[in-house]
C-alpha atoms as a PDB file:
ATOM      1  CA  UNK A   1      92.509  -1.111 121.037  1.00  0.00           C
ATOM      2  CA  UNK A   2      96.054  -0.013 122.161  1.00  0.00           C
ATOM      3  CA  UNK A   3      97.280  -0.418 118.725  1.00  0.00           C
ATOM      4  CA  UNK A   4     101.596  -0.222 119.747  1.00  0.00           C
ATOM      5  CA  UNK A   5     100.851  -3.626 121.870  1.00  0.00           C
ATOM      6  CA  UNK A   6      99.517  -6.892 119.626  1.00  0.00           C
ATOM      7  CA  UNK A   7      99.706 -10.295 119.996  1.00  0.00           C
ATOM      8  CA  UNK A   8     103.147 -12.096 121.002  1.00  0.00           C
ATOM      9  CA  UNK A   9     104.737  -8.320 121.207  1.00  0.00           C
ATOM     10  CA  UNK A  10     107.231  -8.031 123.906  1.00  0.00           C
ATOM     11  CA  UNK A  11     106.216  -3.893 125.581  1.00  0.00           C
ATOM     12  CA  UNK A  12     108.527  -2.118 128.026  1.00  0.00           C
ATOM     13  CA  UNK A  13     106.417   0.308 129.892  1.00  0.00           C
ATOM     14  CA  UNK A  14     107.794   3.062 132.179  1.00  0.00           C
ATOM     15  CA  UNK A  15     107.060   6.323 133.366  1.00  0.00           C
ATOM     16  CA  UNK A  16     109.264   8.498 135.897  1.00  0.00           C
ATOM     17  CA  UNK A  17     108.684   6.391 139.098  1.00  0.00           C
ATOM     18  CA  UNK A  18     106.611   3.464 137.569  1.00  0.00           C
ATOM     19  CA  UNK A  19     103.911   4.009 140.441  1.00  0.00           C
ATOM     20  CA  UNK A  20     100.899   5.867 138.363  1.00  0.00           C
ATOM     21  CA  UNK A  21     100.774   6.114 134.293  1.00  0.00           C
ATOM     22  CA  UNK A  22     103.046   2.870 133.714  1.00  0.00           C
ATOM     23  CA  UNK A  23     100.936   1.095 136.311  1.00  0.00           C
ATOM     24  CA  UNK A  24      97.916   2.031 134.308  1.00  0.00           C
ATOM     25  CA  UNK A  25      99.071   1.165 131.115  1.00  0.00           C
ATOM     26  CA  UNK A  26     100.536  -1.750 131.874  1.00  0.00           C
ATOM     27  CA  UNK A  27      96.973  -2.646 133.682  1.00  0.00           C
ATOM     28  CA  UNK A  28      94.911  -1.772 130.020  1.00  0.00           C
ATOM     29  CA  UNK A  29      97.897  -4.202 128.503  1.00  0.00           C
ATOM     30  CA  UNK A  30      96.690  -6.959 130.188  1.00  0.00           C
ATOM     31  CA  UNK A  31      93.249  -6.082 129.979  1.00  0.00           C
ATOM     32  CA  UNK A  32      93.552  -6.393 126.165  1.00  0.00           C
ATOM     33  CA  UNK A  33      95.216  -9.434 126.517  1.00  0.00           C
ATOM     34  CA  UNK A  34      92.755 -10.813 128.040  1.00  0.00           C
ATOM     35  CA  UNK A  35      92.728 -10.603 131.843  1.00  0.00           C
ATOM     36  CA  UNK A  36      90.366  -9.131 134.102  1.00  0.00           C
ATOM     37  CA  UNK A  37      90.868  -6.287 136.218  1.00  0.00           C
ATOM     38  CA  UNK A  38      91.265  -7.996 139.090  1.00  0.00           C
ATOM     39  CA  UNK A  39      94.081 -10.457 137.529  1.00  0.00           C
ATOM     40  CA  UNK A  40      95.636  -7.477 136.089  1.00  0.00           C
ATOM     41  CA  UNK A  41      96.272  -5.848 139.108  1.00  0.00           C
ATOM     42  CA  UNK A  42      96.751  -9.026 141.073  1.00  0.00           C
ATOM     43  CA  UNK A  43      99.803  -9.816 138.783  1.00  0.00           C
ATOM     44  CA  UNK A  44     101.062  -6.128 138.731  1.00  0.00           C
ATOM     45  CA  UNK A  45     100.964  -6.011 142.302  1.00  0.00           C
ATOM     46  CA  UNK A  46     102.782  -9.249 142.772  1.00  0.00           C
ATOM     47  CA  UNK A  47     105.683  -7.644 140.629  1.00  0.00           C
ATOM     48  CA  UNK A  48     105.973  -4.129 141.804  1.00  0.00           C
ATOM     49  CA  UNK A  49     109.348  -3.521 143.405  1.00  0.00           C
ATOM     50  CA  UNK A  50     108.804  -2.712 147.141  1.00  0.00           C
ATOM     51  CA  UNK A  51     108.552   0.235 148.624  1.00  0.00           C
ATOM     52  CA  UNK A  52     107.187   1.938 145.374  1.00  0.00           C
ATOM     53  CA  UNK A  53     103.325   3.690 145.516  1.00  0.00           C
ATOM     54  CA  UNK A  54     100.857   1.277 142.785  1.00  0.00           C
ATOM     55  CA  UNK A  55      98.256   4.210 142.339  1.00  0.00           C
ATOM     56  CA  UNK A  56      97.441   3.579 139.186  1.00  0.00           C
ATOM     57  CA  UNK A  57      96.482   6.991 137.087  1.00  0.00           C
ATOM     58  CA  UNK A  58      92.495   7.411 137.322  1.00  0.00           C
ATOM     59  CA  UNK A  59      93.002   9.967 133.885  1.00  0.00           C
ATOM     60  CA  UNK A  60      95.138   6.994 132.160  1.00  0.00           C
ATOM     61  CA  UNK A  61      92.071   4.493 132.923  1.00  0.00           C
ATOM     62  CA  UNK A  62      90.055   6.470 132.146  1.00  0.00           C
ATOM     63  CA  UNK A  63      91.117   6.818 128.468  1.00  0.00           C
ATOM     64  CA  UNK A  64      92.231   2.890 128.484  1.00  0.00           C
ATOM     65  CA  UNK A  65      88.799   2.316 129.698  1.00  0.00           C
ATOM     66  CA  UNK A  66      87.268   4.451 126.281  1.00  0.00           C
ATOM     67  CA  UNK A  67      89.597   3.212 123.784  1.00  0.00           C
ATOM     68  CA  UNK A  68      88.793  -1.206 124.915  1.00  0.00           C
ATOM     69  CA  UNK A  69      85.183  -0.441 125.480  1.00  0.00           C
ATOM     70  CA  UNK A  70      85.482  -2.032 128.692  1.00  0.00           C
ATOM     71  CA  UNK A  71      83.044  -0.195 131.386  1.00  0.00           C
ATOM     72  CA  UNK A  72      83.612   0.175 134.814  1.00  0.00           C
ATOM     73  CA  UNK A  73      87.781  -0.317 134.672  1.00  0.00           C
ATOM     74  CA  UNK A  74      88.391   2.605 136.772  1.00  0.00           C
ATOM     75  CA  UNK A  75      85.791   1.806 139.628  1.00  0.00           C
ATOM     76  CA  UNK A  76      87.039  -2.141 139.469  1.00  0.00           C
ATOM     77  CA  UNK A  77      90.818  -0.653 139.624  1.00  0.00           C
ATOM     78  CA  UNK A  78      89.902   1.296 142.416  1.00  0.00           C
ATOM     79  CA  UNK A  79      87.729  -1.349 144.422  1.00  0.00           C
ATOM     80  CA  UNK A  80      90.916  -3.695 144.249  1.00  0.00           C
ATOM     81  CA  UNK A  81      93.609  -1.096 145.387  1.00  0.00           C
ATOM     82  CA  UNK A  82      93.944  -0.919 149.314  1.00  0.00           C
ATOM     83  CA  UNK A  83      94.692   3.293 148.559  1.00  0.00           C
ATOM     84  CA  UNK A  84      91.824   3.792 146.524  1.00  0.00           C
ATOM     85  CA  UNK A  85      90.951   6.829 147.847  1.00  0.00           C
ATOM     86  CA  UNK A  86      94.670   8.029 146.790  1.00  0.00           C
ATOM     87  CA  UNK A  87      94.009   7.768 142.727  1.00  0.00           C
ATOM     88  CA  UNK A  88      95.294  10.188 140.995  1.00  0.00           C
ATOM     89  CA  UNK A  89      92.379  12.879 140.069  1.00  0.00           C
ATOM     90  CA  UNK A  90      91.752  12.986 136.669  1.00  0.00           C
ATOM     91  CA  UNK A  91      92.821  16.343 136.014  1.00  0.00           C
ATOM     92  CA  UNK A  92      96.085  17.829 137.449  1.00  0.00           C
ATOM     93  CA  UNK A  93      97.817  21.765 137.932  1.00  0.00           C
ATOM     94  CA  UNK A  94     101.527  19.782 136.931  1.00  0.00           C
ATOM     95  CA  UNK A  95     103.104  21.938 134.071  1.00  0.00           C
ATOM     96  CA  UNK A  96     105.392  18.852 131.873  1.00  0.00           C
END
C-alpha cells in the first residue's frame, strides 16, 4: 500500500518534468484507488499538458507494482503506451 495516499486525501505529485516518476506514481495512485491500468493511464493521458513525454518510469512500476501486489502493472503500462518501447530502463548511470 502507498501508505502517504488514503482514502478522500487530496496528493500533489510532481517530479522535474512530470513525464516519468510523477506519471508513475500518480498511475499506482489510482491503481490503489481502485482503477485499472488501463483507466489509470486513460485518465492520466487525457490530462497531461501537451507537448510533454508520458513515459511512465518502468523502475517506479516496478516497485508500485511490489508494494499493491498487483502483477503484470508494468507490462499492462507498457501495452497501453503508444512509446512503449521508450520506458525508462529500470536501472540508470544519472548521478542525483
Amino acid at each position: 500500500m502507498l501508505a502517504f495516499a488514503g482514502p478522500n486525501q487530496s496528493v500533489l505529485v510532481h517530479c522535474h518534468r512530470g513525464e516519468s516518476r510523477s506519471t508513475a506514481v500518480a498511475i499506482g495512485l489510482l491503481v490503489q484507488a481502485g482503477s485499472t491500468p488501463t483507466a489509470a493511464v486513460e485518465q492520466l493521458q487525457s490530462v497531461h499538458p501537451t507537448g510533454r513525454q508520458f513515459v511512465p518510469n518502468a523502475l517506479v512500476l516496478t516497485h508500485v507494482e511490489t508494494l499493491l501486489s498487483c502483477n503484470g502493472l508494468v507490462s499492462d503500462v507498457a501495452k497501453l503506451i503508444p512509446t512503449a518501447g521508450v520506458l525508462m530502463p529500470l536501472t540508470t548511470s544519472r548521478l542525483w
